[in-house]
N, C-alpha and C. Protein backbone atom coordinates (compact mmCIF):
# COMPACT_ATOMS: atom_id res chain seq x y z
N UNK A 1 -50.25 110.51 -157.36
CA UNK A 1 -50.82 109.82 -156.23
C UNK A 1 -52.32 110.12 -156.20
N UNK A 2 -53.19 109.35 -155.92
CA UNK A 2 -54.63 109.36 -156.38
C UNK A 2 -55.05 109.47 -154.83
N UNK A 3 -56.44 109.42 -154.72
CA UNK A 3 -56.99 109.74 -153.16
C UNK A 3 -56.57 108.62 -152.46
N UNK A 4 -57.21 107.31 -152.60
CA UNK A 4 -56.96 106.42 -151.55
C UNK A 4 -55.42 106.17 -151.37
N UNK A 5 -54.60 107.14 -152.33
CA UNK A 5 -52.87 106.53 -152.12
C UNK A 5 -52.94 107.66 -150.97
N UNK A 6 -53.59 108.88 -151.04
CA UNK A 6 -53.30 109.83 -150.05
C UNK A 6 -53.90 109.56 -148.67
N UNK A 7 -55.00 108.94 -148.90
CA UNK A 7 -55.69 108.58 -147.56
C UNK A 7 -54.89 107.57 -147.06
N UNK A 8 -54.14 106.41 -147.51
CA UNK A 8 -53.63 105.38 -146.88
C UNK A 8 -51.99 105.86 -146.47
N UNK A 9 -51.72 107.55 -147.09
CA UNK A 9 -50.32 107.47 -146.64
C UNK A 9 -50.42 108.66 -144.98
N UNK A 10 -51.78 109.09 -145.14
CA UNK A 10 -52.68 109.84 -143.69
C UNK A 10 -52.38 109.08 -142.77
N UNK A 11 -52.91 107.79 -143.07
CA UNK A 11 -53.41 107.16 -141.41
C UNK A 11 -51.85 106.58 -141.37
N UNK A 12 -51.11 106.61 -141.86
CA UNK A 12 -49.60 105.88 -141.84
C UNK A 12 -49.18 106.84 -140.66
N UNK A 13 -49.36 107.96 -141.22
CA UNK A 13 -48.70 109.24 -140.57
C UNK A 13 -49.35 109.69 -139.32
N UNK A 14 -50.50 109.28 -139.24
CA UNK A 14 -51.34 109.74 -138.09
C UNK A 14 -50.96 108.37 -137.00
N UNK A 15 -50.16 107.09 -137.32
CA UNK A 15 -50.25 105.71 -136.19
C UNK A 15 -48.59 106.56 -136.02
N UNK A 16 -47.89 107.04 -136.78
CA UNK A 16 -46.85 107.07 -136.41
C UNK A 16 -46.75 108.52 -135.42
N UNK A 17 -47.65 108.86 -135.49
CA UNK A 17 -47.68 110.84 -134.52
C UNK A 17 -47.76 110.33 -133.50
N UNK A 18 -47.41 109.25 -132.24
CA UNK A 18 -47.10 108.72 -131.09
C UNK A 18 -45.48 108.52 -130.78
N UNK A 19 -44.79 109.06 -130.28
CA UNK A 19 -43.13 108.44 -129.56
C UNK A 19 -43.12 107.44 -129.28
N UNK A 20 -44.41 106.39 -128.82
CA UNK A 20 -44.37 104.84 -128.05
C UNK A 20 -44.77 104.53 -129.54
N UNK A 21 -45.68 104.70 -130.65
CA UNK A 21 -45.20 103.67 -131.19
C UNK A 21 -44.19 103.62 -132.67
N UNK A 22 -43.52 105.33 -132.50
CA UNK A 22 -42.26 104.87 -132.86
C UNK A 22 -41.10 103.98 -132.13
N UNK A 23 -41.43 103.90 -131.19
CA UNK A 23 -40.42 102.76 -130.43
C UNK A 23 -40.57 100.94 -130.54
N UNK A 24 -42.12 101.21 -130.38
CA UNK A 24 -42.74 99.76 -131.18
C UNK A 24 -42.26 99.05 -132.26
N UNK A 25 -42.69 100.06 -132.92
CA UNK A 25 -41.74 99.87 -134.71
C UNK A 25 -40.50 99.67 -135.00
N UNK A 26 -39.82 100.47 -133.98
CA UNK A 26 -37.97 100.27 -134.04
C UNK A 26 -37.73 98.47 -133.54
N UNK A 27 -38.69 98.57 -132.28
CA UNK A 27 -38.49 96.90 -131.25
C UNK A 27 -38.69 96.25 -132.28
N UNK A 28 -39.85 96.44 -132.78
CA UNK A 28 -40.44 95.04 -133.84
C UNK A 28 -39.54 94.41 -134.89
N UNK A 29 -38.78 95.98 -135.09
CA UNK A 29 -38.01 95.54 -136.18
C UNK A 29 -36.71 94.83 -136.24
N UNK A 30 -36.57 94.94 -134.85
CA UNK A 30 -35.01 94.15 -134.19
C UNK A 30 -35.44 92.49 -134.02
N UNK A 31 -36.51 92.65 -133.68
CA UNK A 31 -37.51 91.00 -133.15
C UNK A 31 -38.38 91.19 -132.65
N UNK A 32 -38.94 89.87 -133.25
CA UNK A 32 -40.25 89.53 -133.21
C UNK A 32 -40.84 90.34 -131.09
N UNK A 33 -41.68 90.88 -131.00
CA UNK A 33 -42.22 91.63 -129.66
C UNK A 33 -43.78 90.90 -129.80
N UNK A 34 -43.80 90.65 -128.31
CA UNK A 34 -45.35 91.06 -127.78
C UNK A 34 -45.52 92.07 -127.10
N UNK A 35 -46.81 92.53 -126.78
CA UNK A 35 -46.98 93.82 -125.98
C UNK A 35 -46.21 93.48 -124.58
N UNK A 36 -46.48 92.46 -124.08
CA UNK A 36 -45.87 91.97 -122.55
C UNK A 36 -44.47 92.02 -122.77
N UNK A 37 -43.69 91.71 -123.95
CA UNK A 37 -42.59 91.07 -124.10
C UNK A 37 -41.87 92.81 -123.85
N UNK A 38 -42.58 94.09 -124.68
CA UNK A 38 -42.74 94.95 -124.71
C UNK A 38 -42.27 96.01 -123.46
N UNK A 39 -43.54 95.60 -122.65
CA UNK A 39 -43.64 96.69 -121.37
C UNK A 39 -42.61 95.86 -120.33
N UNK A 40 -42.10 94.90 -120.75
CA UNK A 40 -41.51 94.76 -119.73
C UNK A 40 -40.02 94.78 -119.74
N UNK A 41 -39.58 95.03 -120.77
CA UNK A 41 -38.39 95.05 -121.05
C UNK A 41 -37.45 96.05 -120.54
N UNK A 42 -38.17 97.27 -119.70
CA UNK A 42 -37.30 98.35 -118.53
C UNK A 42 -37.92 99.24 -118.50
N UNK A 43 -37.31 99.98 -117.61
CA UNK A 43 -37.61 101.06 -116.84
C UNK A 43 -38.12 102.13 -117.96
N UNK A 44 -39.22 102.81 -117.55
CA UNK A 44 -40.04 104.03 -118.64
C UNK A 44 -40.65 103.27 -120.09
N UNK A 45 -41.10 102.29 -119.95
CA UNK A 45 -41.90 101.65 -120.57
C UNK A 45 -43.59 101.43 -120.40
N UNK A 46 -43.93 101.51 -121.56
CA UNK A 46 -45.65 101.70 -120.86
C UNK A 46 -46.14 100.29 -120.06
N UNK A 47 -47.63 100.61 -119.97
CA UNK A 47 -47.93 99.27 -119.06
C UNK A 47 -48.54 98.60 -119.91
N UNK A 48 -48.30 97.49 -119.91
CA UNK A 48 -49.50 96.79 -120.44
C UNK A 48 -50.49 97.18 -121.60
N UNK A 49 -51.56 97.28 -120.99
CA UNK A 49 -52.46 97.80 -121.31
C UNK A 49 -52.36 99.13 -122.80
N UNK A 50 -51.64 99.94 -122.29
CA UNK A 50 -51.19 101.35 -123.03
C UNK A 50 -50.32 100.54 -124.39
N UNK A 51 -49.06 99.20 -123.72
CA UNK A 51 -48.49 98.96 -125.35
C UNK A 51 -49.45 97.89 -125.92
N UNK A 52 -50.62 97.29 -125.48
CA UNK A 52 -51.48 96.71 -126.44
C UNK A 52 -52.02 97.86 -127.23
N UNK A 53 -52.39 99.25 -126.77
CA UNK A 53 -53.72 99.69 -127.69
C UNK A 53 -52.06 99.92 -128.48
N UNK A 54 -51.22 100.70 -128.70
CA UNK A 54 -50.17 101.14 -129.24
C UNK A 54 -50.13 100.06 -130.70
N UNK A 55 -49.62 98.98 -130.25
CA UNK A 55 -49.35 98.05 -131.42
C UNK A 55 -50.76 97.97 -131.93
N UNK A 56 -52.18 97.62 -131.10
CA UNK A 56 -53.10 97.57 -132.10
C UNK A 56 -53.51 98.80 -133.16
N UNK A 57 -53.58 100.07 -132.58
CA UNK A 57 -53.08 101.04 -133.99
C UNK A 57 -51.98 101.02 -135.17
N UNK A 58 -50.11 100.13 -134.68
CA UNK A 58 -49.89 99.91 -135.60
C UNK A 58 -50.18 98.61 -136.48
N UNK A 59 -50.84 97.57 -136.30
CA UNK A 59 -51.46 96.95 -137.09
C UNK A 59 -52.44 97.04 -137.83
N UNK A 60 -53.76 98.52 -137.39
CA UNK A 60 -54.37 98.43 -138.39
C UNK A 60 -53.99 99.63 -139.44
N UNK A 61 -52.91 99.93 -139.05
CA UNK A 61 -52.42 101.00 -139.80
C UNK A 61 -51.27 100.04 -140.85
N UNK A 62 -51.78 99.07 -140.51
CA UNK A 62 -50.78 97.82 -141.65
C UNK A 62 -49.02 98.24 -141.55
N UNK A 63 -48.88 98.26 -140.24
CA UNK A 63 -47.15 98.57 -140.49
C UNK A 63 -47.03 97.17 -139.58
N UNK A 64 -47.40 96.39 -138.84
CA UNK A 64 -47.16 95.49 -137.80
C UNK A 64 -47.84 94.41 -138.44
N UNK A 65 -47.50 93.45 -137.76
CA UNK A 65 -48.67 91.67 -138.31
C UNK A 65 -48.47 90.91 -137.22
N UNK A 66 -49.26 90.10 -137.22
CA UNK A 66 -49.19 88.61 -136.09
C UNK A 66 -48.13 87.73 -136.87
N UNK A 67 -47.76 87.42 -136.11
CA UNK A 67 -46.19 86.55 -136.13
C UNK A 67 -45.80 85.18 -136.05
N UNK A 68 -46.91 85.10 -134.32
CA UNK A 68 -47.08 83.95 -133.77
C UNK A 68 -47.97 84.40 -132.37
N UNK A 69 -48.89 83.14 -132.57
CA UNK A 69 -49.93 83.31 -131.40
C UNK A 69 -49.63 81.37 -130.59
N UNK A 70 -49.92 82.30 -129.16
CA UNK A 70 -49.51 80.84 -128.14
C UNK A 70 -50.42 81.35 -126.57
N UNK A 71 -50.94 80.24 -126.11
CA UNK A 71 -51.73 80.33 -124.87
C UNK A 71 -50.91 80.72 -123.65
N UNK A 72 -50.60 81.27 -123.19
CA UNK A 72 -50.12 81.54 -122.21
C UNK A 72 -50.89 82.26 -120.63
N UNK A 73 -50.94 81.33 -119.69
CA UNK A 73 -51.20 81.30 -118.43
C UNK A 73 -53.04 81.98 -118.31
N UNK A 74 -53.63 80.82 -119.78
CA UNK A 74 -54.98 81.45 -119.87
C UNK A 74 -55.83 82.75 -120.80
N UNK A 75 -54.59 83.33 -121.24
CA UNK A 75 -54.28 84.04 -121.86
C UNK A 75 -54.16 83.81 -123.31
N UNK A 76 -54.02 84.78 -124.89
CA UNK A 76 -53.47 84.75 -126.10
C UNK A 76 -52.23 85.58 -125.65
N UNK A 77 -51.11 84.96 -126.37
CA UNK A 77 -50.01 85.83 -126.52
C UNK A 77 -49.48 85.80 -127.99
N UNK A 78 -49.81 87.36 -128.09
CA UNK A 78 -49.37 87.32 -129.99
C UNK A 78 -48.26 88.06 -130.42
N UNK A 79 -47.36 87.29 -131.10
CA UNK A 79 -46.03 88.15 -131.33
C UNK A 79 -46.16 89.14 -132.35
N UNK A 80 -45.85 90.29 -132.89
CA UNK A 80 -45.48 90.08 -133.99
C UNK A 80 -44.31 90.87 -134.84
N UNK A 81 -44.51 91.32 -135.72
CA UNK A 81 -43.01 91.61 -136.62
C UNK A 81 -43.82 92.51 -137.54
N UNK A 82 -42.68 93.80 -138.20
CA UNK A 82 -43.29 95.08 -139.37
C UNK A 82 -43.56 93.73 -140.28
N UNK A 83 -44.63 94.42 -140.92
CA UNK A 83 -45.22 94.01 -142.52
C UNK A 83 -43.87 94.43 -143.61
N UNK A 84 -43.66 94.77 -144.85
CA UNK A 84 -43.06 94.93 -145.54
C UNK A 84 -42.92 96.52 -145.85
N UNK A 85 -44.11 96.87 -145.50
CA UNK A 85 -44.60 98.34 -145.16
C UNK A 85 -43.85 98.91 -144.44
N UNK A 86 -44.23 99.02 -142.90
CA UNK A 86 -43.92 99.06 -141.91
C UNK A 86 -41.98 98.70 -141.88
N UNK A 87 -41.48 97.75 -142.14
CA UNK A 87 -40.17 97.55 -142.24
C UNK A 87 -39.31 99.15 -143.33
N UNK A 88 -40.01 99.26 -144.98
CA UNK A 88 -39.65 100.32 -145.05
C UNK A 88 -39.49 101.63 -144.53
N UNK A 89 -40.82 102.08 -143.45
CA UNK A 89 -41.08 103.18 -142.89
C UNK A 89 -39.81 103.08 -141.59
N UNK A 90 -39.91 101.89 -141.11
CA UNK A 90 -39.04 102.45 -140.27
C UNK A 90 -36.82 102.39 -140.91
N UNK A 91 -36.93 101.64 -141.91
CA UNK A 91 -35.54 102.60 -142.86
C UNK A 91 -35.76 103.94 -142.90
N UNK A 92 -36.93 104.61 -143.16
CA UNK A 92 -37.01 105.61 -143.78
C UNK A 92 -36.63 106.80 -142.40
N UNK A 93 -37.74 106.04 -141.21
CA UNK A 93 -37.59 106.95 -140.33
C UNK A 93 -35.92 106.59 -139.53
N UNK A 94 -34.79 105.65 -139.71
CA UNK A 94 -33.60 105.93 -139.31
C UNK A 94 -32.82 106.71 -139.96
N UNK A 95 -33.53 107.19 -141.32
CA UNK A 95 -32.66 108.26 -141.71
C UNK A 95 -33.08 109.36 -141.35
N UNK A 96 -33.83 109.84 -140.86
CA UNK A 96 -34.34 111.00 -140.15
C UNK A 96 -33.41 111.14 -138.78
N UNK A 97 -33.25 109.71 -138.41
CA UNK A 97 -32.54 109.94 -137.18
C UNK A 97 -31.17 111.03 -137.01
């Protein structure tokens, strides 16, 4: 494994050192989520705000992608779903379970 394989498997590990967005990753991977679609889905869920920055760390940590984007009430609403990446990591992390 060469540097940038080590640096790119760092920041993998550093988006995943959060509990919310191992939960992100699990949702995403069941279906397609927005952050709204997200926080609102029950009780002890973050707000808003908290599961946008969440998913935007796992996207630039390339485990998440845009899915589908739609206007809503003035608003962008962007879905999205694990990358191919991201889909392995979280196999990997149900066997940890």
């Amino acid at each position: 494994m060469d540097r940038r394989d080590r640096e790119k498997m760092a920041a993998t590990m550093r988006a995943l050192a959060h509990p919310t967005r191992l939960e992100v990753l699990a949702a995403v991977n069941s279906e397609e989520q927005s952050p709204s679609q997200f926080s609102d889905a029950g009780p002890g869920r973050p707000t808003l705000g908290t599961a946008s920055h969440h998913f935007r760390a796992l996207r630039r940590a390339g485990l998440i992608e845009v899915s589908a984007t739609e206007q809503r009430r003035g608003a962008i609403m962007r879905s999205y779903r694990p990358t191919a990446t991201g889909a392995r990591v979280n196999r990997w992390l149900g066997r940890l379970r």
